[in-house]
Protein backbone atom coordinates (compact mmCIF):
# COMPACT_ATOMS: atom_id res chain seq x y z
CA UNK A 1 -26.79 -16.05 -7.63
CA UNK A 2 -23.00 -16.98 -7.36
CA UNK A 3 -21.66 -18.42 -10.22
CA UNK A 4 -20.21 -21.90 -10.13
CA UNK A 5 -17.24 -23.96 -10.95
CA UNK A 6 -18.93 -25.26 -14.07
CA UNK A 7 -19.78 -21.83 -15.14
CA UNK A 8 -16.39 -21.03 -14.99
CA UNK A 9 -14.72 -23.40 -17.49
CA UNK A 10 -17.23 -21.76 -20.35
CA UNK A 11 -18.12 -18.23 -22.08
CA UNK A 12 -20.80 -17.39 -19.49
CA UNK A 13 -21.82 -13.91 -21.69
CA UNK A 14 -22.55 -10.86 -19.58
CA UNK A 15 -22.07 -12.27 -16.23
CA UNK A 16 -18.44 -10.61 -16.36
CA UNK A 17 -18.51 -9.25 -12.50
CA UNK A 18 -19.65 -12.35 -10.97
CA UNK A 19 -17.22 -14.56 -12.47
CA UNK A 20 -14.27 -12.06 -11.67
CA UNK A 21 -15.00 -12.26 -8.76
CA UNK A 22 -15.01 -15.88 -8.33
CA UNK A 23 -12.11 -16.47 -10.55
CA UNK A 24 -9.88 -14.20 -7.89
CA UNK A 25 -11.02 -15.32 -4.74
CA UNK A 26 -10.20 -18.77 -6.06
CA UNK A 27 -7.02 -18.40 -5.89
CA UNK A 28 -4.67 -18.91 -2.90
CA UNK A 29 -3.56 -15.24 -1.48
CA UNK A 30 -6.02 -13.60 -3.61
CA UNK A 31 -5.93 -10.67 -1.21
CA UNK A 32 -2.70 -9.47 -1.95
CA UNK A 33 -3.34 -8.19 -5.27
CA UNK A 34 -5.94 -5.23 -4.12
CA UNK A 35 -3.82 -4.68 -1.35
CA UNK A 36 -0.92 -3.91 -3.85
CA UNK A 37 -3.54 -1.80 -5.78
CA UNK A 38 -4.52 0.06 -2.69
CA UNK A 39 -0.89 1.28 -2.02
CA UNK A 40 -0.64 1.96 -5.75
CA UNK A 41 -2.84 4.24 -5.80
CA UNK A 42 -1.12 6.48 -3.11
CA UNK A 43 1.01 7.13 -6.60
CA UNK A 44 -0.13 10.94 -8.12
CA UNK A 45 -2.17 10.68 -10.81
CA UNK A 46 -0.87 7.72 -12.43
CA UNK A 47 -1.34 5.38 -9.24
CA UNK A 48 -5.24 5.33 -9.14
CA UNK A 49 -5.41 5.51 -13.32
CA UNK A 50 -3.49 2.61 -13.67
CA UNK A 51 -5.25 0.43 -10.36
CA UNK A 52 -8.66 1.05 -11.85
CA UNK A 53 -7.51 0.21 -15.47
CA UNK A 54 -5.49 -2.89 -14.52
CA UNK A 55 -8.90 -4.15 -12.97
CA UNK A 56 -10.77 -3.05 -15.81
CA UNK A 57 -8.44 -4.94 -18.32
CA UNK A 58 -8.54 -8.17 -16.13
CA UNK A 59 -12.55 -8.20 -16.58
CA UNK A 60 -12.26 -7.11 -20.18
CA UNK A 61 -10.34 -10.20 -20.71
CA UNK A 62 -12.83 -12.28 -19.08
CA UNK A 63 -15.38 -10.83 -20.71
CA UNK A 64 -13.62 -12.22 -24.16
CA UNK A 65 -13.27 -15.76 -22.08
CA UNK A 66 -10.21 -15.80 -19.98
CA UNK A 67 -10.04 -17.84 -16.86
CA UNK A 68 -7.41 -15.81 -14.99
CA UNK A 69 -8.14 -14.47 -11.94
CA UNK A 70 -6.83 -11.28 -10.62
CA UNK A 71 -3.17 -12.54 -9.05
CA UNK A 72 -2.23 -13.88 -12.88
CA UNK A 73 -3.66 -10.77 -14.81
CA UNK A 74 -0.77 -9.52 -17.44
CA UNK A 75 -1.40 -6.15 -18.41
CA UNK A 76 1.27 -3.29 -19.10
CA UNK A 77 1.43 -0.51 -17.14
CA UNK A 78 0.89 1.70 -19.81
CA UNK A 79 -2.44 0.13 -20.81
CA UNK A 80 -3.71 0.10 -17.40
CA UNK A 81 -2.90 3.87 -17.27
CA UNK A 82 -4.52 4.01 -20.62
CA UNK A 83 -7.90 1.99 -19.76
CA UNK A 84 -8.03 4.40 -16.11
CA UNK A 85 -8.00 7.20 -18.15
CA UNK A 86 -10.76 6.05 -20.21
CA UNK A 87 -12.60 5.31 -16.94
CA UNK A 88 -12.05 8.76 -15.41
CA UNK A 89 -13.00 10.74 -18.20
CA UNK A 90 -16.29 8.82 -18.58
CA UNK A 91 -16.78 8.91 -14.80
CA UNK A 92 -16.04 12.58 -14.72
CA UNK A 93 -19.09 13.44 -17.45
CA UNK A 94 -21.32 11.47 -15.55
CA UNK A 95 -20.43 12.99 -12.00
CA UNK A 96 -21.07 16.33 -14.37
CA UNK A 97 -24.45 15.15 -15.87
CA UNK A 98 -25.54 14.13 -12.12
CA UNK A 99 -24.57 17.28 -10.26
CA UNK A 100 -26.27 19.74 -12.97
CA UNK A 101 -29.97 17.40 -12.12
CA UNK A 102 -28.82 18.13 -8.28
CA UNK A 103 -28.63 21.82 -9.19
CA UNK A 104 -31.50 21.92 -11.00
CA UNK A 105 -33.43 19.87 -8.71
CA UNK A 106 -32.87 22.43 -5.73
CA UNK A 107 -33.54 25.06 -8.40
CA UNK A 108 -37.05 24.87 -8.10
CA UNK A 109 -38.16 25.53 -4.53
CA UNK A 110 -41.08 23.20 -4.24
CA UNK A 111 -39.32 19.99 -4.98
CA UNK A 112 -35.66 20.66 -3.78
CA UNK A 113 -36.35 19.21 -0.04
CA UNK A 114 -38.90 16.37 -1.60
CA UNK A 115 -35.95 15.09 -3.97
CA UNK A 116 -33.64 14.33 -1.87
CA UNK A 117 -34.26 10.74 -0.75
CA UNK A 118 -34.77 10.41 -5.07
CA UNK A 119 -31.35 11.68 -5.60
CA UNK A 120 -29.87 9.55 -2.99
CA UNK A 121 -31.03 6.44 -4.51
CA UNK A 122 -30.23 7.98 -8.04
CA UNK A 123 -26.47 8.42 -7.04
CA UNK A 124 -26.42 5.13 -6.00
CA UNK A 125 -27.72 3.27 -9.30
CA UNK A 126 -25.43 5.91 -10.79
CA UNK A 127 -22.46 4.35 -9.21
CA UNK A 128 -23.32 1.28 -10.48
CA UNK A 129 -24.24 2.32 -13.66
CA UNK A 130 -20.53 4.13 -14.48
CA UNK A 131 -19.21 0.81 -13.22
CA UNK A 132 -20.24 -0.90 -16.17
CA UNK A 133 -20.18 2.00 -18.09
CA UNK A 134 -16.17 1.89 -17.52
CA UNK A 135 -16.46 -1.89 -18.33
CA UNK A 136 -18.04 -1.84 -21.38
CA UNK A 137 -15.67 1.31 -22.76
CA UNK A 138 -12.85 -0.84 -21.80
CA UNK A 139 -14.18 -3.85 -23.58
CA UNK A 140 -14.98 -1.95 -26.57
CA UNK A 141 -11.52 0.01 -26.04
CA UNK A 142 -13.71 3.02 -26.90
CA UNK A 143 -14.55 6.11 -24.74
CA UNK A 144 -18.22 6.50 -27.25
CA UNK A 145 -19.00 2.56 -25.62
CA UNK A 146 -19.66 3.91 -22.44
CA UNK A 147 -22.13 6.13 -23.12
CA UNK A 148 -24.13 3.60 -25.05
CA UNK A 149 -27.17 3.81 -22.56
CA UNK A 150 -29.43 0.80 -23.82
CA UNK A 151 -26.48 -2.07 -23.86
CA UNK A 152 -25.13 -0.72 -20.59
CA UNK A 153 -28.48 -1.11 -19.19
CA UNK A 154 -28.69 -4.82 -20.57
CA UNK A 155 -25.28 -5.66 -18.88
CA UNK A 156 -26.79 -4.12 -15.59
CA UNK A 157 -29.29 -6.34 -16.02
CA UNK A 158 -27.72 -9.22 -16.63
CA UNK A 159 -25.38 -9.32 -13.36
CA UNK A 160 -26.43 -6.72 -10.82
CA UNK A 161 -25.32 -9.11 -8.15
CA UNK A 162 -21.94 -9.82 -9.58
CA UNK A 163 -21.44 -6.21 -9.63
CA UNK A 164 -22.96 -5.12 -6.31
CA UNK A 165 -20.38 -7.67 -4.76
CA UNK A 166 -17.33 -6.24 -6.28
CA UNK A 167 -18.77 -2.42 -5.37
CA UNK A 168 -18.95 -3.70 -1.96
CA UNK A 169 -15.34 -4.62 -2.19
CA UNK A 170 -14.07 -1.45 -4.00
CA UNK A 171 -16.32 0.48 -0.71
CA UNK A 172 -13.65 -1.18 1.63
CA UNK A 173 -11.08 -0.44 -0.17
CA UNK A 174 -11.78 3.30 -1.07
CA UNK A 175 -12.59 3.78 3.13
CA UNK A 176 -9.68 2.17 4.15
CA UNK A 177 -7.38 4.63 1.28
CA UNK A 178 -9.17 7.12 2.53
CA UNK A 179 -8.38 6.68 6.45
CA UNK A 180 -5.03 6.16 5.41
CA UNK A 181 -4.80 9.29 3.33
CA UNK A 182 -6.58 11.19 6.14
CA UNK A 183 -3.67 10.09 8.66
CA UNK A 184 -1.21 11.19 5.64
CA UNK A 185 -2.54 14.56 5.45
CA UNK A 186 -3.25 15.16 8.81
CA UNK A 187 0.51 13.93 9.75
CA UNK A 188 1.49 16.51 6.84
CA UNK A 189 -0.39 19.33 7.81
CA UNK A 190 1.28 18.97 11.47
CA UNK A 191 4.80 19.26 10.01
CA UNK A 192 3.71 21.95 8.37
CA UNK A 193 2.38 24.39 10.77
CA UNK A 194 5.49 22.79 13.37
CA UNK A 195 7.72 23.90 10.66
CA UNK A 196 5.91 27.37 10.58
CA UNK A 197 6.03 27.88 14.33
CA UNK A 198 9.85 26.86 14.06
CA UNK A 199 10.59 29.84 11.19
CA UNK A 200 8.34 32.43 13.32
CA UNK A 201 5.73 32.46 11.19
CA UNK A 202 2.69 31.60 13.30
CA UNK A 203 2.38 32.54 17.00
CA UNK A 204 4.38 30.78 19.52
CA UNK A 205 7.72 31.93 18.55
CA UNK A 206 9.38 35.10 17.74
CA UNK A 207 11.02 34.98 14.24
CA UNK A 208 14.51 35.68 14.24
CA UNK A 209 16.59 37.81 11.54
């Protein structure tokens, strides 16, 4: 269910990824903004830390009742790079927790090829579970928030739409950074071995002293 303009000018409590969304793409030019997130994160380190916590402040502050959609969000860089962090380390146990059931799973020879259609759909929920995971620590400002299984649950509950609609979203993004990465790389990795060739290096061209 989308939420609607009356929803908007009120608290609507737990509903915080539906009305994000519909409080950016409100605005004129909304687009811009993840676009400008996208290239950010093409920063090391700090570029994809501080895209996912800007986002994650914006919703924290309309979880507490703001009406601003992405565009007008005014967060500091430094707490964006301090809410991605808290996002990437609760992300990262997760990813941990998930891959030691996968290698357990496959462990046991009887169920390993059984499981696998399971797991898929359990990485999946996962996703969206460490979504609002991240959310929640970030509302909280508390990494021990996100790991608060029951009230995470709740919130999962109470918007699954909301959320699957802005996952959908951050899938198109993280392709299209990834394409563009890919073309990076590859474009890298030419100059590279060219640059090898060129010094003698690789076969081709006889080094000179």
């Amino acid at each position: 269910m989308i939420i609607n303009d009356q929803e908007l000018e009120g608290f609507c409590r737990d509903r915080y990824f539906a009305r994000a969304l519909r409080l950016t793409t409100k605005e004129k030019g909304w687009w811009k903004t993840p676009i400008l997130l996208l290239l950010a994160c093409f920063v090391p380190i700090v570029g994809p830390l501080g895209a996912i916590g800007y986002v994650l402040e914006w919703m924290r502050s309309i979880a507490w009742g703001n009406n601003t959609g992405l565009q007008g969000n005014k967060i500091g860089v430094a707490q964006s790079i301090a809410s991605g962090w808290r996002a990437f380390v609760i992300g990262l146990v997760y990813l941990v927790a998930y891959g030691l059931v996968i290698f357990i799973a496959f462990l046991i020879p009887v169920l390993n090829g059984s499981l696998v259609p399971l797991l898929i759909v359990l990485g999946l929920l996962l996703t969206y579970f460490v979504g609002i995971a991240q959310l929640r620590a970030t509302i909280y400002q508390k990494i021990g928030a996100g790991f608060a299984v029951k009230p995470i649950v709740q919130m999962m509950k109470h918007d699954f739409l909301g959320l699957g609609r802005i996952f959908c979203l951050s899938v198109v993004i993280n392709y299209a950074a990834s394409i563009i990465s890919s073309i990076f790389m590859a474009g890298s990795l030419f100059s590279f071995v060219v640059a090898l060739m060129g010094e003698g290096f690789l076969p081709g061209r006889t080094m000179t002293v």
